[in-house]
Protein backbone atom coordinates (compact mmCIF):
# COMPACT_ATOMS: atom_id res chain seq x y z
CA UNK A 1 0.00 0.00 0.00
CA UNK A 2 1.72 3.51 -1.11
CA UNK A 3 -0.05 7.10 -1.11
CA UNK A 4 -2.83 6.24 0.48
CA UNK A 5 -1.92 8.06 4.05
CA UNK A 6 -4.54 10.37 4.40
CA UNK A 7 -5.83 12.40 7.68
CA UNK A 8 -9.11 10.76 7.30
CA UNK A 9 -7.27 7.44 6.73
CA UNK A 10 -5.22 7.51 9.72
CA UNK A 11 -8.26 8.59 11.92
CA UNK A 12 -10.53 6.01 10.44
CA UNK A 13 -8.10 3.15 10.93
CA UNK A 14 -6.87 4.12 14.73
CA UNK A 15 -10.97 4.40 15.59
CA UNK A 16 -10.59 1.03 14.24
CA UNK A 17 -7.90 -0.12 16.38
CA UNK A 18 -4.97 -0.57 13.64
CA UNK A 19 -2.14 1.46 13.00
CA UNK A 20 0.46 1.78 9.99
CA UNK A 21 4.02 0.57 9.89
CA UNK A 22 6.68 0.43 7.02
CA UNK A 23 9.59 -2.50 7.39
CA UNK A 24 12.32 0.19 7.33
CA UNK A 25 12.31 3.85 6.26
CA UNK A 26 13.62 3.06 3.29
CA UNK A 27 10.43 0.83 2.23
CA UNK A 28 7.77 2.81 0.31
CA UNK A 29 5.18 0.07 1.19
CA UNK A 30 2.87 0.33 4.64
CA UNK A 31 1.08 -2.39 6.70
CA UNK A 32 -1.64 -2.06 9.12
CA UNK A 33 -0.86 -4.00 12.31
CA UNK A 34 -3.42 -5.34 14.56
CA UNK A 35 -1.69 -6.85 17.64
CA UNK A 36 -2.85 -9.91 19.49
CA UNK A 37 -1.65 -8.51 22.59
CA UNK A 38 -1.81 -4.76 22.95
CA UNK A 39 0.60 -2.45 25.00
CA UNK A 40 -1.52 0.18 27.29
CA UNK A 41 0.00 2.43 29.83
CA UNK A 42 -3.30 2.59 32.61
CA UNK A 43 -3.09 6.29 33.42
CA UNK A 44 -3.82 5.51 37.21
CA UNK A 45 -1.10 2.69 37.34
CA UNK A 46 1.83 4.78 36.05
CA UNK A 47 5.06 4.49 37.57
CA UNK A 48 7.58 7.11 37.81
CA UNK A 49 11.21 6.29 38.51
CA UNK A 50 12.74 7.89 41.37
CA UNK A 51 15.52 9.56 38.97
CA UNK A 52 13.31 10.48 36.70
CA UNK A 53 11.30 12.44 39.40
CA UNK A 54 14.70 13.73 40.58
CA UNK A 55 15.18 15.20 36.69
CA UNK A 56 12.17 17.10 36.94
CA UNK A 57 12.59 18.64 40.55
CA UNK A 58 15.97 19.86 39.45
CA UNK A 59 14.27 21.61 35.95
CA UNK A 60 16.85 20.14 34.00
CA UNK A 61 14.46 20.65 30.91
CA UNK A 62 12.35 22.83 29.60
CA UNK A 63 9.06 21.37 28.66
CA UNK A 64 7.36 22.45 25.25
CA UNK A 65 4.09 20.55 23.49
CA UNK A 66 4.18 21.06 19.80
CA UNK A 67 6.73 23.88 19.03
CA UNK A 68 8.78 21.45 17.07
CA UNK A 69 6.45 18.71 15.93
CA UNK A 70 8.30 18.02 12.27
CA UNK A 71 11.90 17.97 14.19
CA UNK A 72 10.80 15.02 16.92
CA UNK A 73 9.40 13.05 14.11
CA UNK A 74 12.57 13.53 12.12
CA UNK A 75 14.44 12.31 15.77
CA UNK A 76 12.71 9.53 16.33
CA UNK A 77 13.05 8.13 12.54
CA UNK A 78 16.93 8.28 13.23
CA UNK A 79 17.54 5.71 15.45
CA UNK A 80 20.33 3.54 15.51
CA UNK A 81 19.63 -0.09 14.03
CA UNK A 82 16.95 1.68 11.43
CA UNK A 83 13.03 2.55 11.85
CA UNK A 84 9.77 1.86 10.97
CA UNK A 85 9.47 5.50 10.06
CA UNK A 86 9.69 6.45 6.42
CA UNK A 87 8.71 9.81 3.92
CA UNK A 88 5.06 8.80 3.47
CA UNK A 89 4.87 7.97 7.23
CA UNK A 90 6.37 11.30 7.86
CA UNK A 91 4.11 13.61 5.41
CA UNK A 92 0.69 11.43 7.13
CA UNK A 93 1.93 12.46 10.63
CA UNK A 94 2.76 15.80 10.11
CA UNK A 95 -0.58 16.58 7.99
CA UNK A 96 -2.32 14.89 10.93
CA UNK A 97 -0.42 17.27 13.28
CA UNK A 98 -1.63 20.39 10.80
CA UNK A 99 -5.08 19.20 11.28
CA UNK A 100 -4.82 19.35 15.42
CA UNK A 101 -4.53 15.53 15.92
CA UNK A 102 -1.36 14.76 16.28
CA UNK A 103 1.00 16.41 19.04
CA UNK A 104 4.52 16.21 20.07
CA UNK A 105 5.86 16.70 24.01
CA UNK A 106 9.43 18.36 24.48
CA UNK A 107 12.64 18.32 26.37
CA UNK A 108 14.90 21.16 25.53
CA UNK A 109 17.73 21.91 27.24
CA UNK A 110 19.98 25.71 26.26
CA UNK A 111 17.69 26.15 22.97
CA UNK A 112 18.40 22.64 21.95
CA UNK A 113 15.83 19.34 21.04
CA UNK A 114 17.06 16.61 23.62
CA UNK A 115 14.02 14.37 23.90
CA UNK A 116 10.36 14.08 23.36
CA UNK A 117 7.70 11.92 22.06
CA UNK A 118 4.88 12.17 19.37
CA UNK A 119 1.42 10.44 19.20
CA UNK A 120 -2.37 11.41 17.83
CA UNK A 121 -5.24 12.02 19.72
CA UNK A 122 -8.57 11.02 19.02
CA UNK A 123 -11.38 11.91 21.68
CA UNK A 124 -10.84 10.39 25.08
CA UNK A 125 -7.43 8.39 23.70
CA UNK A 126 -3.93 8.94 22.58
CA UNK A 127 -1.73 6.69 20.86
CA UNK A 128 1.86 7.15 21.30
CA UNK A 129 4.06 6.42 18.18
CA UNK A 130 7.74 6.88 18.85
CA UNK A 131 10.09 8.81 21.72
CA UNK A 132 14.08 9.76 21.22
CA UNK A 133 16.35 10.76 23.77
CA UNK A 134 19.63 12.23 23.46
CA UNK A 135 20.16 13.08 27.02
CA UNK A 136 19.92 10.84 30.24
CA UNK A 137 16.31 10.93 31.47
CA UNK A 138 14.49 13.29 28.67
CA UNK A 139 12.34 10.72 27.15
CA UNK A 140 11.41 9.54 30.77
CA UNK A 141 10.25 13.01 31.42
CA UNK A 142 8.69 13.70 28.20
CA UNK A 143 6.25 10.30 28.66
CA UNK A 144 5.84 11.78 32.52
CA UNK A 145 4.35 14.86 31.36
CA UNK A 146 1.96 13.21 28.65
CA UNK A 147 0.89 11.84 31.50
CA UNK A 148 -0.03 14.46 33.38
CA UNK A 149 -1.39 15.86 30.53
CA UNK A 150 -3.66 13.01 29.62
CA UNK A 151 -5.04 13.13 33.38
CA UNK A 152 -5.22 16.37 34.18
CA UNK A 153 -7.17 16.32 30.42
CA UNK A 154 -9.53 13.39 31.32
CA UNK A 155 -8.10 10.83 28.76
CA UNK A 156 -9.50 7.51 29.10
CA UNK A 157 -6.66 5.53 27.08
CA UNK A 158 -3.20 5.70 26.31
CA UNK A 159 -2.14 3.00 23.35
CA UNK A 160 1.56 2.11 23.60
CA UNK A 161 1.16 -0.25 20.44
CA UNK A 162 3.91 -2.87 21.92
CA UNK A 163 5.04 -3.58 25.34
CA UNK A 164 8.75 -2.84 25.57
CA UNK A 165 10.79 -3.61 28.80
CA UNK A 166 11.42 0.21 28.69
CA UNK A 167 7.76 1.24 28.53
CA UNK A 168 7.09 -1.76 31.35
CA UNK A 169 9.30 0.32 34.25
CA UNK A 170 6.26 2.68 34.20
CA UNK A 171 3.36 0.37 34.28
CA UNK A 172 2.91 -0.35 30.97
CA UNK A 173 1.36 -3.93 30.33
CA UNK A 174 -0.32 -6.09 27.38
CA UNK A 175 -4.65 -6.83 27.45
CA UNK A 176 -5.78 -9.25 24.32
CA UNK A 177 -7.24 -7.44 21.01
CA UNK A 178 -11.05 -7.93 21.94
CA UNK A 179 -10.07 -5.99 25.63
CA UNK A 180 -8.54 -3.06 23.71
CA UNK A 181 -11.30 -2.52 21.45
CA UNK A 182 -14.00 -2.80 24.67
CA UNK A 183 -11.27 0.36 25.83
CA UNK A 184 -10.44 1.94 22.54
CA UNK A 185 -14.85 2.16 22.32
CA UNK A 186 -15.32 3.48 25.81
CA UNK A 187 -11.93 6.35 25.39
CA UNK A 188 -13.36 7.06 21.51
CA UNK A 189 -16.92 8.37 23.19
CA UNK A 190 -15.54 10.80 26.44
CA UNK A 191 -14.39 13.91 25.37
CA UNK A 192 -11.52 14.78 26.86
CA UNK A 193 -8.91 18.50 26.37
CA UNK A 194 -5.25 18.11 25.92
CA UNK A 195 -4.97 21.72 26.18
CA UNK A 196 -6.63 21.92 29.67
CA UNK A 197 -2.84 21.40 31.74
CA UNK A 198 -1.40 24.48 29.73
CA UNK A 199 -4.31 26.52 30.81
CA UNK A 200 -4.30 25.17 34.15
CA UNK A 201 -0.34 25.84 34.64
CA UNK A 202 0.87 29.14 35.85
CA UNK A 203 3.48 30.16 33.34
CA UNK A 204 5.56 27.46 31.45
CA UNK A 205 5.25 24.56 31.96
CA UNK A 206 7.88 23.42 34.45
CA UNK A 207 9.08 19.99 36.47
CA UNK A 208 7.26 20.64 39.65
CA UNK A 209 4.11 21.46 37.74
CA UNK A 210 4.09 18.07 36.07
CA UNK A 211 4.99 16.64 39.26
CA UNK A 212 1.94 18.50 40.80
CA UNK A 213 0.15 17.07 37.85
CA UNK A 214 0.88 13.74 38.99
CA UNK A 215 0.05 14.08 42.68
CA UNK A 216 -3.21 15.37 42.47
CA UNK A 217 -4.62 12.84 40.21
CA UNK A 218 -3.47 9.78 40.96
């Protein structure tokens, strides 16, 4: 399948529970994978490392959503050992991201990109794609302040595609198709405001904000 990545595609086929995938970013064709087992993060099960935490009580980043959307896709496609990221991938995501459904979380550190993650929202659920890191800890806090985000938002679902052991240290685990669809139905009918934490924060959004985040809603 080739040039058939459209907004309306995308949307249609993660309502449906599938999501695209190319065998290297050099491959023009895409697949739709359905998993047997799922990964979910549970937003009321996540677990933060105690570094981690330590990262963001020191404000060793600053914390931006979306100022550099088209750069933290570009990061995560280069990744050691290839990815599953290629052009036609790319130019779906970032017209989805044009259209208000997909979104990117930050790390920045002295005007610099040093870790985020990107994903697309639909309703009450978000389904991460990909997260980089080039500094110790900034992918950790990226996925801690989607999080907070996705709580403080009231987000019902949070779609990790796979479970990876690094995506297990926070509570991430695996529930069979049929399970995810009963949760994918449930998080595709409550509304829900990704926007509400920015509003909510006074200022920029900072470490002990998304550690505030955290508190009050777990």
């Amino acid at each position: 399948m080739t040039g058939r990545l459209t907004p309306n595609v995308l949307l249609s086929a993660y309502a449906s529970g599938v999501f695209p995938m190319a065998e290297s970013e050099r491959d023009r064709d895409i697949f739709w994978v359905d998993p047997k087992e799922r990964g979910i993060l549970p937003l009321d099960q996540f677990h933060f490392p105690r570094s981690a935490v330590k990262l963001l009580r020191q404000e060793r980043f600053e914390h931006r959503v979306d100022s550099a959307f088209h750069d933290v896709v570009a990061a995560c496609a280069d990744r050691r050992g290839g990815t599953w990221i290629n052009d036609e991938i790319r130019d779906a995501y970032s017209a989805l991201h044009d259209g208000g459904h997909a979104h990117s979380i930050e790390c920045w550190q002295q005007g610099k990109l040093v870790g985020g993650l990107y994903g697309v929202r639909l309703q009450g659920a978000f389904f991460g794609e990909s997260m980089f890191t080039r500094v110790t800890g900034a992918s950790k806090v990226a996925l801690a302040h989607l999080v907070a985000r996705m709580r403080m938002g009231g987000f019902q679902l949070l779609d990790t595609q796979f479970l990876t052991d690094h995506l297990a240290q926070f509570g991430a685990i695996e529930i069979p198709r049929a399970l995810y669809r009963q949760r994918l139905r449930l998080a595709l009918g409550a509304p829900a405001d990704f926007g509400y934490f920015t509003r909510m924060v006074s200022g920029p959004v900072s470490g002990q904000s998304i550690l505030q985040a955290l508190t009050q809603t777990s």
